[in-house]
N, C-alpha and C. Protein backbone atom coordinates (compact mmCIF):
# COMPACT_ATOMS: atom_id res chain seq x y z
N UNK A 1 -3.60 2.84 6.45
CA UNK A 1 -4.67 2.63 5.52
C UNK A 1 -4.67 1.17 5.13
N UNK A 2 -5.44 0.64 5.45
CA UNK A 2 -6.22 -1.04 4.78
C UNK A 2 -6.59 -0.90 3.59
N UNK A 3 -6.37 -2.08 2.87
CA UNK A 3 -6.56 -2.39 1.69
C UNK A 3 -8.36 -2.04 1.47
N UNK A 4 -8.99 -2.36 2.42
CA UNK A 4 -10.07 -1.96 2.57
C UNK A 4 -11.14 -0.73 2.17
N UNK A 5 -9.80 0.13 2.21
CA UNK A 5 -10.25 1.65 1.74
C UNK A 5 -10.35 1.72 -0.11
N UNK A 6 -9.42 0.93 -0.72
CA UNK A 6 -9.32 0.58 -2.31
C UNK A 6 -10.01 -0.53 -2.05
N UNK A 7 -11.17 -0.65 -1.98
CA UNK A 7 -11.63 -2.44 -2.76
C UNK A 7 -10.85 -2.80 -3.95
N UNK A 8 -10.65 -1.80 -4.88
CA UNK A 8 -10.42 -2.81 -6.15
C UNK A 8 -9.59 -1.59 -6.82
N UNK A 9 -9.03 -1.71 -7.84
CA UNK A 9 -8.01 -1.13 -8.34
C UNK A 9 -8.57 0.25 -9.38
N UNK A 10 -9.83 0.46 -8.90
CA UNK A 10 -10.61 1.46 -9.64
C UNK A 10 -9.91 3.16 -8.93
N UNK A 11 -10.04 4.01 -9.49
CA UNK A 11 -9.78 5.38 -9.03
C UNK A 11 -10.53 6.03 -8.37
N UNK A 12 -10.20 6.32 -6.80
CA UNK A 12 -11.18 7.60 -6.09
C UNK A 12 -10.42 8.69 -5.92
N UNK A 13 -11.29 9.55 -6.00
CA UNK A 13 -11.62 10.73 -5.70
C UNK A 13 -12.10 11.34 -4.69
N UNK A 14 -11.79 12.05 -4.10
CA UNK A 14 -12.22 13.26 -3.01
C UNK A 14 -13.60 13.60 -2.97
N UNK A 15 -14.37 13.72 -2.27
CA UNK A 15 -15.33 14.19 -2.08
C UNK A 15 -15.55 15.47 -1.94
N UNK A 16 -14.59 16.07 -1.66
CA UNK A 16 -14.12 18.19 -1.29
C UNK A 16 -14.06 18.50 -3.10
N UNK A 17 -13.27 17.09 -3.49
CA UNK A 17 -13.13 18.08 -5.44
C UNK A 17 -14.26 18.53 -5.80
N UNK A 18 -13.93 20.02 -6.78
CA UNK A 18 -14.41 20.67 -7.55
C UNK A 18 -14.28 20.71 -8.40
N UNK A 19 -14.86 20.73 -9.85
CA UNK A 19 -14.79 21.70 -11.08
C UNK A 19 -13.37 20.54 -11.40
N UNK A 20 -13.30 19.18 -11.31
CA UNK A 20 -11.98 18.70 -11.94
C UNK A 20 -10.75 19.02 -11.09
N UNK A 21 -10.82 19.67 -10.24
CA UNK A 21 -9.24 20.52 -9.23
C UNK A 21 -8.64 19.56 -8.38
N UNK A 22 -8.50 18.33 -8.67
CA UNK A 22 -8.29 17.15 -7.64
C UNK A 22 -7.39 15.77 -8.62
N UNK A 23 -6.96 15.24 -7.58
CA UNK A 23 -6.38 13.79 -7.59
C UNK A 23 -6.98 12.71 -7.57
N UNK A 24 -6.87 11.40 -8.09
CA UNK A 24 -7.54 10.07 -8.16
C UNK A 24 -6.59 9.45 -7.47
N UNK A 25 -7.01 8.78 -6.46
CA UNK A 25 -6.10 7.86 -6.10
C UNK A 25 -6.39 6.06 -6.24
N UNK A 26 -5.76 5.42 -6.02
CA UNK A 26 -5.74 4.04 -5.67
C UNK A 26 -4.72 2.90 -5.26
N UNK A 27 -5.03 1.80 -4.82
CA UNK A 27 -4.18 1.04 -4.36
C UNK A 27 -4.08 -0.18 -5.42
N UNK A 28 -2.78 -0.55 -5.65
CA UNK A 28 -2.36 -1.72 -6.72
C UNK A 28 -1.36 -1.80 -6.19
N UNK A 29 -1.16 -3.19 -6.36
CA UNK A 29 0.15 -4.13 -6.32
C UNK A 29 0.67 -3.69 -4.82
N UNK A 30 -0.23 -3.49 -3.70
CA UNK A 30 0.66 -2.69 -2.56
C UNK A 30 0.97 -1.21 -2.68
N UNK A 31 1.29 -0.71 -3.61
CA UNK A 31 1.42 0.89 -3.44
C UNK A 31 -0.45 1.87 -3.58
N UNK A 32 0.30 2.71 -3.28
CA UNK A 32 -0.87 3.61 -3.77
C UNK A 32 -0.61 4.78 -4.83
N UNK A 33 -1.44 5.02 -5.82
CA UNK A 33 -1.24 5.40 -6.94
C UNK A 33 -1.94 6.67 -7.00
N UNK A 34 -1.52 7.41 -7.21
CA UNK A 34 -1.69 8.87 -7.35
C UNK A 34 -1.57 9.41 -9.15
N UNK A 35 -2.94 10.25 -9.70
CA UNK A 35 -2.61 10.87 -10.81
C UNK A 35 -3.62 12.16 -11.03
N UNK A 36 -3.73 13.23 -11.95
CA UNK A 36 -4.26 13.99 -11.65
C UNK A 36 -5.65 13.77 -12.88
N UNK A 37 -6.80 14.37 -11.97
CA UNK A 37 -7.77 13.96 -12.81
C UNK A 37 -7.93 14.95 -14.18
N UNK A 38 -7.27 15.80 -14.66
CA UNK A 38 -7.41 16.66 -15.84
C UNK A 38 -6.36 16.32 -16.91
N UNK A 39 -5.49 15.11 -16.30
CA UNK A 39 -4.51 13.57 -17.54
C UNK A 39 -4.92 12.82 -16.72
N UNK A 40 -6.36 12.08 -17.13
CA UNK A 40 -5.81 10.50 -16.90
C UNK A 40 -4.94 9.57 -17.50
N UNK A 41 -4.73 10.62 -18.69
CA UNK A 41 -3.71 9.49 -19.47
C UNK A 41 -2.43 9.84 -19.44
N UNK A 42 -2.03 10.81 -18.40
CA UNK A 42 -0.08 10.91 -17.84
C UNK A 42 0.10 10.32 -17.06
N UNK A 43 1.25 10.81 -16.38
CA UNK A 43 1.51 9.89 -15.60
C UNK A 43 1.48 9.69 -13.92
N UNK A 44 1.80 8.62 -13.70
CA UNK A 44 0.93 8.21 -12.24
C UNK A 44 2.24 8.49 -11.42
N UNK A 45 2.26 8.60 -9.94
CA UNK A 45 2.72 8.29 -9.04
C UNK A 45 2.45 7.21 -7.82
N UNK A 46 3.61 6.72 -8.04
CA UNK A 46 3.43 5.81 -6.69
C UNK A 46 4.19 5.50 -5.59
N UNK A 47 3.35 5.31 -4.62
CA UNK A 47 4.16 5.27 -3.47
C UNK A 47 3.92 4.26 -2.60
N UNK A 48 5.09 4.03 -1.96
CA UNK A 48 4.71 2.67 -0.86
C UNK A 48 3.79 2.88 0.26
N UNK A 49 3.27 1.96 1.00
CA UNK A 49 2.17 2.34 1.88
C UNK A 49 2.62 3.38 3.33
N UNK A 50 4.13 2.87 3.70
CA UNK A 50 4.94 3.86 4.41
C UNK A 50 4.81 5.51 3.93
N UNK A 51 5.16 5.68 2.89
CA UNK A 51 5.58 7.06 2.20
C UNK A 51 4.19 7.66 2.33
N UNK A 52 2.92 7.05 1.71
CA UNK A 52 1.74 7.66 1.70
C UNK A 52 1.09 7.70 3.20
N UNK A 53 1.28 6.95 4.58
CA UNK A 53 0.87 6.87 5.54
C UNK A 53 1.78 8.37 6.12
N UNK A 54 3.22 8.58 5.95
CA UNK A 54 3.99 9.77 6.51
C UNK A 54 3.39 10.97 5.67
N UNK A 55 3.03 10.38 4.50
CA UNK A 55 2.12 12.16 3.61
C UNK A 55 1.04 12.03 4.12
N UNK A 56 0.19 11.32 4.78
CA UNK A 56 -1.19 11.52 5.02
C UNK A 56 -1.10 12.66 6.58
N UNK A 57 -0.30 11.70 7.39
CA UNK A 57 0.17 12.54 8.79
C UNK A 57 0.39 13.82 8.41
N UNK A 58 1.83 14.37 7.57
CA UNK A 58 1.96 15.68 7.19
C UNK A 58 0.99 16.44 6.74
N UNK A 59 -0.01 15.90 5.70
CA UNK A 59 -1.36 17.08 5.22
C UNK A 59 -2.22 16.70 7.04
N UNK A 60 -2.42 16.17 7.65
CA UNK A 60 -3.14 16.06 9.05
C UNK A 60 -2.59 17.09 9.75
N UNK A 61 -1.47 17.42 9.89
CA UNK A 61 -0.87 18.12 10.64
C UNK A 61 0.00 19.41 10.29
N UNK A 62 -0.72 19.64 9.56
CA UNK A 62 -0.80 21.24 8.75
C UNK A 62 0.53 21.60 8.35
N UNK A 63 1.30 20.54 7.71
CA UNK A 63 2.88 20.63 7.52
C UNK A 63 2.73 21.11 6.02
N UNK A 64 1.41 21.07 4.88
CA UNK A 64 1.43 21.56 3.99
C UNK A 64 0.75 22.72 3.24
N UNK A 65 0.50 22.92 4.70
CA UNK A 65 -0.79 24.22 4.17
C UNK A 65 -0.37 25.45 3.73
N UNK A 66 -0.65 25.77 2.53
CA UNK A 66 -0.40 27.16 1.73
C UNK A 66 -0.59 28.38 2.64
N UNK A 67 0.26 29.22 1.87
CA UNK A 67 -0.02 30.94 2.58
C UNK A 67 -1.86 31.26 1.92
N UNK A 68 -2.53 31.94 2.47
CA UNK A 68 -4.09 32.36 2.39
C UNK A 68 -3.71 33.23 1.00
N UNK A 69 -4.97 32.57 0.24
CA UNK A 69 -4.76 33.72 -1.16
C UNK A 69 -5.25 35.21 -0.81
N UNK A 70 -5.62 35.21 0.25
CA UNK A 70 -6.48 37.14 0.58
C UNK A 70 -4.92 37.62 1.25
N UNK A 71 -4.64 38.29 0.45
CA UNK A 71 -3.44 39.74 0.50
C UNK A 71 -2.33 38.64 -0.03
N UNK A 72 -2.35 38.16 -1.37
CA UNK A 72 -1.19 37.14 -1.38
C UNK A 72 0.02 38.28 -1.70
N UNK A 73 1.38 37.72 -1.79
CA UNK A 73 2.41 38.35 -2.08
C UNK A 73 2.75 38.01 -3.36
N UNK A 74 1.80 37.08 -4.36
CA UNK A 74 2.74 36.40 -5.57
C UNK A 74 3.91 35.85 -5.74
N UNK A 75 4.08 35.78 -4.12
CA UNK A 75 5.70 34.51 -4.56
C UNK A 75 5.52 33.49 -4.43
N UNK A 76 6.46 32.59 -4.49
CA UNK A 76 6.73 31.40 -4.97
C UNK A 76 5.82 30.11 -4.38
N UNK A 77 5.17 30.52 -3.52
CA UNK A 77 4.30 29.42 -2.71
C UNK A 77 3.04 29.65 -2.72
N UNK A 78 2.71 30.88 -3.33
CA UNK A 78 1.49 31.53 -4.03
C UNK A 78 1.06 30.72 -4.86
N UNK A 79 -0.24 30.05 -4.54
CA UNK A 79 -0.97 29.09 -5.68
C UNK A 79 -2.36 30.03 -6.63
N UNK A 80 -1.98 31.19 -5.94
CA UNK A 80 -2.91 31.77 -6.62
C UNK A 80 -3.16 31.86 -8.31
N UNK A 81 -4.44 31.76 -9.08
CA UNK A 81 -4.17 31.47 -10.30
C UNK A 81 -4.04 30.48 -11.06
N UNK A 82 -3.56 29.48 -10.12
CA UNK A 82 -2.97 28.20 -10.18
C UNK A 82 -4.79 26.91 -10.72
């Protein structure tokens, strides 16, 4: 990811979010900054451009995809509700 994608140190958002259910991201100082849009005023995460380039690959490559909420089991990886 190029600096290109953050022009400026403002917060984006997803285009898929709904109803508030999403992350803001951005780029400062070299990292990229992660926080959730229902606290903008907690707290942020950040990560180096490495760390967020190896999380971008992993959600690409279905290393994080949840169990289907139709017939969930309610355990622990169950976001159902959530």
């Amino acid at each position: 990811m190029g600096s290109s994608a953050f022009p400026s140190p403002s917060w984006s958002t997803s285009s898929f979010s709904v109803q508030g259910n999403c992350v803001e991201v951005r780029l400062r100082d070299g990292d990229v900054q992660v926080r959730n849009t229902r606290d903008r005023e907690g707290s942020v995460l950040s990560f180096t451009h490495a760390e967020w380039t190896a999380f971008l690959s992993g959600v690409r490559n279905a290393e994080f995809d949840l169990p289907s909420r139709t017939g969930s089991s309610g355990k622990d990886g169950d976001r159902a509700g959530a």
